[in-house]
Protein backbone atom coordinates (compact mmCIF):
# COMPACT_ATOMS: atom_id res chain seq x y z
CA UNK A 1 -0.79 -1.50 -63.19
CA UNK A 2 0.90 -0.62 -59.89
CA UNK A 3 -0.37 3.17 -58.06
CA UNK A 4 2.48 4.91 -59.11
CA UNK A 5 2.63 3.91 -62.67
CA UNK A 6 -1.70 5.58 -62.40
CA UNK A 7 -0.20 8.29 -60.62
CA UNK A 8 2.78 9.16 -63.46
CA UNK A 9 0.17 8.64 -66.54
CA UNK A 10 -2.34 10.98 -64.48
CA UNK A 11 0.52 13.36 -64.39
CA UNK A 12 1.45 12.81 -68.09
CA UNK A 13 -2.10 13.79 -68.63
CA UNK A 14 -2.35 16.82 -66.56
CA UNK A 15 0.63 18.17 -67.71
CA UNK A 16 0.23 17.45 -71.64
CA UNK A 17 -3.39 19.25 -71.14
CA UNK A 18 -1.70 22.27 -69.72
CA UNK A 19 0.63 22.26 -72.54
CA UNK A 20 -1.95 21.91 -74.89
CA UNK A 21 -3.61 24.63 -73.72
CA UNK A 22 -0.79 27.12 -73.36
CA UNK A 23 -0.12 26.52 -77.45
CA UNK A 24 -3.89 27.34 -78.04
CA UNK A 25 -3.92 30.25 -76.12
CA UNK A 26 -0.95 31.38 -77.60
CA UNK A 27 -2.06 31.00 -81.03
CA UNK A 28 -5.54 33.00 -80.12
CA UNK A 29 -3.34 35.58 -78.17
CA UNK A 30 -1.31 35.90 -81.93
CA UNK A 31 -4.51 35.70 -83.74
CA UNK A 32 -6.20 38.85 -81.53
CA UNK A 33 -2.42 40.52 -82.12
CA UNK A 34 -2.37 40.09 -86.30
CA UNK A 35 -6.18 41.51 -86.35
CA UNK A 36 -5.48 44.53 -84.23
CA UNK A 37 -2.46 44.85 -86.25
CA UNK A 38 -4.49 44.62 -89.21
CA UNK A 39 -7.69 47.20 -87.91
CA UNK A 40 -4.84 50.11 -87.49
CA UNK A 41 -3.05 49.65 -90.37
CA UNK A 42 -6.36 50.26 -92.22
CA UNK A 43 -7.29 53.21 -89.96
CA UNK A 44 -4.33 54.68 -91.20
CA UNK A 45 -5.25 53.94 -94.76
CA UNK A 46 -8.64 55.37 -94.44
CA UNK A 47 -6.81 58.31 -92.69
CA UNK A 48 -4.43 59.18 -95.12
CA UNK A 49 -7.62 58.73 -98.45
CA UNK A 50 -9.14 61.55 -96.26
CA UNK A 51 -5.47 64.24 -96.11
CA UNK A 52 -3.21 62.69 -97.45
CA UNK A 53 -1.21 65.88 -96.38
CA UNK A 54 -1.23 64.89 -92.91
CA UNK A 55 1.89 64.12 -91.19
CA UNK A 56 2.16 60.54 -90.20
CA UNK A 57 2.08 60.03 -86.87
């Protein structure tokens, strides 16, 4: 194998790593998102079983 052929598969590597970690920390930054989404829409539940005469906000 000649340098530069190292040198391109090193930089196939580097750069399918960083890709592989932009989709996982996209997927954890969706995760975090659905579960937040998930904690207030159930502090609004529990909010409205306590008045449900309350005005939403």
């Amino acid at each position: 194998m000649m340098h530069h052929e190292i040198q391109t598969a090193r930089q196939a590597d580097i750069l399918a790593r960083a890709a592989h970690r932009r989709l996982v920390r996209e997927a954890e930054k969706a995760a975090k998102a659905e579960k937040s989404e998930k904690a207030k829409q159930a502090a609004r539940a529990a909010a409205e079983r306590r008045n449900p005469y309350a005005r939403a906000a």
